[in-house]
PDB file of N, CA and C in Angstrom:
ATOM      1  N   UNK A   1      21.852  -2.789  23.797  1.00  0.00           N
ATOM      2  CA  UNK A   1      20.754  -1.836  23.762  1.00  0.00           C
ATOM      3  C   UNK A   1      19.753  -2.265  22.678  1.00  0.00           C
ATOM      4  N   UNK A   2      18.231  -2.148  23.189  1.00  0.00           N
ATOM      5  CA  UNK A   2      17.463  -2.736  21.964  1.00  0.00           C
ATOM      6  C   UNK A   2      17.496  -1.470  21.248  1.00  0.00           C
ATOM      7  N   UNK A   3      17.037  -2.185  20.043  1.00  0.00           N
ATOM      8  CA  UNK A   3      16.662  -1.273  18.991  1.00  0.00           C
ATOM      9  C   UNK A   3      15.024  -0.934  18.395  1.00  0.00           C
ATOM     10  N   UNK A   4      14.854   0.243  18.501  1.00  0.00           N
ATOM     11  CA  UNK A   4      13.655   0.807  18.656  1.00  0.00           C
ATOM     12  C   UNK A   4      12.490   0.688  17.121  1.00  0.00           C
ATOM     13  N   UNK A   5      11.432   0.125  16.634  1.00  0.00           N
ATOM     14  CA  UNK A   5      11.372  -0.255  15.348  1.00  0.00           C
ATOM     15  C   UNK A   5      10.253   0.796  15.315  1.00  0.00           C
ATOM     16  N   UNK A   6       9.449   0.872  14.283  1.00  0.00           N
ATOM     17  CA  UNK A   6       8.490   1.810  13.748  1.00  0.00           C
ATOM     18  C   UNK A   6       7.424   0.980  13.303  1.00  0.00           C
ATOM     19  N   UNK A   7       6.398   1.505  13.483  1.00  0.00           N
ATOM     20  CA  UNK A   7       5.354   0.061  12.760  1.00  0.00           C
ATOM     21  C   UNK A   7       4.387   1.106  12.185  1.00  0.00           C
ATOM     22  N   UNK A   8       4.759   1.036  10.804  1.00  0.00           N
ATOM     23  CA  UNK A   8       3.659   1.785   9.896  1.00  0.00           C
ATOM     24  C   UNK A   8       2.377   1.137   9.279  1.00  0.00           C
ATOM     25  N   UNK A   9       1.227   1.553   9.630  1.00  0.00           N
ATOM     26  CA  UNK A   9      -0.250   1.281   8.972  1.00  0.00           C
ATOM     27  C   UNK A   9      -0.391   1.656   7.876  1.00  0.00           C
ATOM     28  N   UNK A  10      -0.617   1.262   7.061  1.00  0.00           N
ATOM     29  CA  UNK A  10      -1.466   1.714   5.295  1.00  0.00           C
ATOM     30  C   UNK A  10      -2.340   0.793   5.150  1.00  0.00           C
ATOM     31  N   UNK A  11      -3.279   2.020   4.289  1.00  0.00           N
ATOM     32  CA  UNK A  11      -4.102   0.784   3.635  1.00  0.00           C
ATOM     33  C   UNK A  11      -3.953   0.987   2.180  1.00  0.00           C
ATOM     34  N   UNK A  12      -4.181   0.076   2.145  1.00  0.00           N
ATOM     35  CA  UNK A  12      -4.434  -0.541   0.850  1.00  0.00           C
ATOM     36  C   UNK A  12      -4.898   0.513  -0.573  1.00  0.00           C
ATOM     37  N   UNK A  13      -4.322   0.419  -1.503  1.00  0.00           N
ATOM     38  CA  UNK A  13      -4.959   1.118  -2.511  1.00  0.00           C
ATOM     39  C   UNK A  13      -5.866   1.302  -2.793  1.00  0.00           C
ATOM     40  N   UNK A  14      -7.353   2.514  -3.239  1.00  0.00           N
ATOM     41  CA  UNK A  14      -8.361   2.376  -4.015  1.00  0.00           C
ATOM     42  C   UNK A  14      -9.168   1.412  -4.925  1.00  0.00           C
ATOM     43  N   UNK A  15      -9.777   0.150  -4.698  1.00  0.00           N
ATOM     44  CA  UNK A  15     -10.316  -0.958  -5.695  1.00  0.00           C
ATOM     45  C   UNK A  15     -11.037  -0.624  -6.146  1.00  0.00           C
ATOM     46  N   UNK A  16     -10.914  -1.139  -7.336  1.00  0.00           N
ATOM     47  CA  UNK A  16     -12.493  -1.153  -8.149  1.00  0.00           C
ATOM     48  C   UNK A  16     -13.338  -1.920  -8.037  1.00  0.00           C
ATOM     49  N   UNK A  17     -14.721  -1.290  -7.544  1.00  0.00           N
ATOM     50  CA  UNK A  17     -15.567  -2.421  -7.652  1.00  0.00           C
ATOM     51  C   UNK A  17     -16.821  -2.397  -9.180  1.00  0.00           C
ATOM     52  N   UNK A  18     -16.476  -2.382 -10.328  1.00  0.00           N
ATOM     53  CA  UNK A  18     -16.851  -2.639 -11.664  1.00  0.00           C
ATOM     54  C   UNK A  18     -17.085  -4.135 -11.727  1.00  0.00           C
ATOM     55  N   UNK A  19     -16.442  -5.056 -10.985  1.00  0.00           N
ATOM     56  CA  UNK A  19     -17.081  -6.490 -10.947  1.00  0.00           C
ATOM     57  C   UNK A  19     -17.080  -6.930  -9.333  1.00  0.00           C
ATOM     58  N   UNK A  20     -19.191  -6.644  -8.887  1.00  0.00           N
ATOM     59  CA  UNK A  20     -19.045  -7.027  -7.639  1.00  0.00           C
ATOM     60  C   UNK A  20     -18.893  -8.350  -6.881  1.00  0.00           C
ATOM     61  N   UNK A  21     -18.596  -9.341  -8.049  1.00  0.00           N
ATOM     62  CA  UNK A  21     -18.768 -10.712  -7.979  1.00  0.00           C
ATOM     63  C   UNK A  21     -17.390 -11.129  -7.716  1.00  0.00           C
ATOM     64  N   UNK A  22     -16.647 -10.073  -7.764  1.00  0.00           N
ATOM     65  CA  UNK A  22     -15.158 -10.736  -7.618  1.00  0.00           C
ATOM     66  C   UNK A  22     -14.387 -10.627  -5.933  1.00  0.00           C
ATOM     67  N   UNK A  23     -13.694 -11.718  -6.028  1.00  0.00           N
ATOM     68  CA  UNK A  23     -13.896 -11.581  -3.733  1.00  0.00           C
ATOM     69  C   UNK A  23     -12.508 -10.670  -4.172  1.00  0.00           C
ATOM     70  N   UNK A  24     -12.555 -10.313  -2.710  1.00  0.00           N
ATOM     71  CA  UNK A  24     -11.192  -8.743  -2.466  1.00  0.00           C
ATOM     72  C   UNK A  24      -9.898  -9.071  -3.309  1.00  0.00           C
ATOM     73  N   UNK A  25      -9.650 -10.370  -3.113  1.00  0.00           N
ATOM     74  CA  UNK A  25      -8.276 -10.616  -3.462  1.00  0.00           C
ATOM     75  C   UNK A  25      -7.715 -10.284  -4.932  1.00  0.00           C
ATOM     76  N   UNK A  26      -8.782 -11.175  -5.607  1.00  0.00           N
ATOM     77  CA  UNK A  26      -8.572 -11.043  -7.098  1.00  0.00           C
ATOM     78  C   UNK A  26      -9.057  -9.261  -7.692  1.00  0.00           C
ATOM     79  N   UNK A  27     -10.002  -8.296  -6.636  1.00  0.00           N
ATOM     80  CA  UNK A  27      -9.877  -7.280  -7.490  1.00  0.00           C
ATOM     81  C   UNK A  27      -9.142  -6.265  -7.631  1.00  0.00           C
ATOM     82  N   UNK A  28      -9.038  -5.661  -9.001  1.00  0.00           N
ATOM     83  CA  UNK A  28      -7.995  -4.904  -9.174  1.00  0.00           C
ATOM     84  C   UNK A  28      -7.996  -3.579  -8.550  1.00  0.00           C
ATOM     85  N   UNK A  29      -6.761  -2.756  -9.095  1.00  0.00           N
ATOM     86  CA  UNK A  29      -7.017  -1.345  -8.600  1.00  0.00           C
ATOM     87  C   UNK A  29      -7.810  -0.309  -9.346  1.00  0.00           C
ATOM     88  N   UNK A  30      -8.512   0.428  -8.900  1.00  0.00           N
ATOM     89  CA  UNK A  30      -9.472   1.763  -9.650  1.00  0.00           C
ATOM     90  C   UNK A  30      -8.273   2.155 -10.365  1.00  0.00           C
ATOM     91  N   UNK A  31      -8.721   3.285 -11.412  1.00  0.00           N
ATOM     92  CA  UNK A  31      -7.502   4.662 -12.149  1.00  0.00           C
ATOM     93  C   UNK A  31      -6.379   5.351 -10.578  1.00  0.00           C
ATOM     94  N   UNK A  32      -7.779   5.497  -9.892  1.00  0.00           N
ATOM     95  CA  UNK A  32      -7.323   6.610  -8.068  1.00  0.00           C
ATOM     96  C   UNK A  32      -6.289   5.699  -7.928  1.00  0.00           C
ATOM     97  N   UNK A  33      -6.676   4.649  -7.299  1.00  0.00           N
ATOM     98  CA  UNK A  33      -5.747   3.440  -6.526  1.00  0.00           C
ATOM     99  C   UNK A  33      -4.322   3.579  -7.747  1.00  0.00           C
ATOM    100  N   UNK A  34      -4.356   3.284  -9.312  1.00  0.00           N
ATOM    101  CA  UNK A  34      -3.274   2.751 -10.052  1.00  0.00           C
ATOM    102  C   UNK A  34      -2.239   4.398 -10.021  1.00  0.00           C
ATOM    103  N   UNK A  35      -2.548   5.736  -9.563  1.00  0.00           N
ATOM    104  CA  UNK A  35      -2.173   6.666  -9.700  1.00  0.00           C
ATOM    105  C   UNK A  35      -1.463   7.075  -7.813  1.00  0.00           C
ATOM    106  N   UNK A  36      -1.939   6.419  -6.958  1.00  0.00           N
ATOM    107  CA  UNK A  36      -2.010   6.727  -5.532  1.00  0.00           C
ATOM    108  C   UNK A  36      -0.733   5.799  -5.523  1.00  0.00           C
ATOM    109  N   UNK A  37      -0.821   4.663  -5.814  1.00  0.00           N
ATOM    110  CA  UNK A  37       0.143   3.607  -5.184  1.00  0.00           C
ATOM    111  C   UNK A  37       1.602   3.715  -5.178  1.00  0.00           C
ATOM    112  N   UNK A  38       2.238   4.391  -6.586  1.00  0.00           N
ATOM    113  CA  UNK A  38       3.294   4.955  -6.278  1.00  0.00           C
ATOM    114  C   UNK A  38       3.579   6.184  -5.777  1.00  0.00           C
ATOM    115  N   UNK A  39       3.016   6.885  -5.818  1.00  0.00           N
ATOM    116  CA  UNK A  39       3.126   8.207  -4.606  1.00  0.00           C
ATOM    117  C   UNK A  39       3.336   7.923  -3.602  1.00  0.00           C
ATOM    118  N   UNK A  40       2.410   6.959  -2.826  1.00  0.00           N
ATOM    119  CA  UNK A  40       2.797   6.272  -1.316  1.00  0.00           C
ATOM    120  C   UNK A  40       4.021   5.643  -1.395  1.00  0.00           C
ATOM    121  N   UNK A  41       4.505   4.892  -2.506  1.00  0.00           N
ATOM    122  CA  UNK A  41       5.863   4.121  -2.731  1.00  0.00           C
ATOM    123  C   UNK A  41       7.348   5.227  -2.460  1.00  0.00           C
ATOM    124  N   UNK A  42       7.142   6.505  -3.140  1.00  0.00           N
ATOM    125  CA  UNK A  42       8.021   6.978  -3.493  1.00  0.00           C
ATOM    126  C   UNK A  42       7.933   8.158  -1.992  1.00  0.00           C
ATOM    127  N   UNK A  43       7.111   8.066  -1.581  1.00  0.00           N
ATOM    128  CA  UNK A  43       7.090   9.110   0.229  1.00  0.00           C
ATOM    129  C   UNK A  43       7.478   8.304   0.901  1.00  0.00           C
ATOM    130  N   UNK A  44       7.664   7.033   1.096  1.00  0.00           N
ATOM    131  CA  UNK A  44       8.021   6.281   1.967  1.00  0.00           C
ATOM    132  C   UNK A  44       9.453   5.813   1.433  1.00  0.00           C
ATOM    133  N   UNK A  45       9.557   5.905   0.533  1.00  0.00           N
ATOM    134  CA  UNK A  45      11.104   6.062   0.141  1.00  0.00           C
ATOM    135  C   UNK A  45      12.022   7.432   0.660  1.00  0.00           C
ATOM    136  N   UNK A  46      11.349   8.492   0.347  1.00  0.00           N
ATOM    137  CA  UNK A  46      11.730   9.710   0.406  1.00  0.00           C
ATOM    138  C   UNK A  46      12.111   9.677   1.979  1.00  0.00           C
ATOM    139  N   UNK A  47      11.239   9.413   2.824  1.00  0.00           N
ATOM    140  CA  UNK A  47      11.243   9.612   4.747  1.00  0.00           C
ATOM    141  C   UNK A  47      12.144   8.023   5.127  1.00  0.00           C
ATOM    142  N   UNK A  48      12.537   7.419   4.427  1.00  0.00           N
ATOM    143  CA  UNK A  48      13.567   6.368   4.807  1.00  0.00           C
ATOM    144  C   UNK A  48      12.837   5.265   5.461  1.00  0.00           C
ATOM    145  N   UNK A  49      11.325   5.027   5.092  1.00  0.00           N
ATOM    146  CA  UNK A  49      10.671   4.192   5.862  1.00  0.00           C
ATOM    147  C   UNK A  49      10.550   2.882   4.901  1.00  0.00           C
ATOM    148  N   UNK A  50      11.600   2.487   5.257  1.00  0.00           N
ATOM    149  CA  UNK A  50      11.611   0.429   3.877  1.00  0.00           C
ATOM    150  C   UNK A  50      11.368  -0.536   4.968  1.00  0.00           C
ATOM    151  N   UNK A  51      10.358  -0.953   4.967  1.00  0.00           N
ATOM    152  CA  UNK A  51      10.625  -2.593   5.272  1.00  0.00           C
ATOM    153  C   UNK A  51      11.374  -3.017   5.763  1.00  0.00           C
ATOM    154  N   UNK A  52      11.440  -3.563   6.620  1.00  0.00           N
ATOM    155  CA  UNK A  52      12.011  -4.862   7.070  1.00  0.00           C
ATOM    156  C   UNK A  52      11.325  -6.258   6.790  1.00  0.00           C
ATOM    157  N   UNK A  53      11.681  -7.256   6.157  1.00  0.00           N
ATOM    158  CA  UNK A  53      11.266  -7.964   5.294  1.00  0.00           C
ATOM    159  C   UNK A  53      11.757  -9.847   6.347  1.00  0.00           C
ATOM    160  N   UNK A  54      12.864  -9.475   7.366  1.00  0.00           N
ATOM    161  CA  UNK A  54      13.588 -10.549   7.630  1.00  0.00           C
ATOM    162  C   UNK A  54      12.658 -11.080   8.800  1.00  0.00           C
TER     163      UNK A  54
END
């Protein structure tokens, strides 16, 4: 029997854009984004939704 998977969307944390010269990758997160990111970490812990990584 297959097994049925879940495919969760997020985006991405809040960036700062304080340096507009910097491309997406290298910029960091806003205060919002550095305060948001574990909240999303720890709800998706909470509802049993981890990764599959393999």
């Amino acid at each position: 029997m297959a097994t049925t998977k879940q495919l969760l969307l997020l985006r991405h944390a809040k960036s700062s854009w304080d340096d507009p010269d910097l491309i997406d990758f290298d910029r960091p997160l806003s205060g919002r984004g550095l305060r948001a990111a574990p909240l999303v970490g720890r709800e998706l812990v909470k509802r049993g939704w981890l990764p599959d990584l393999a």
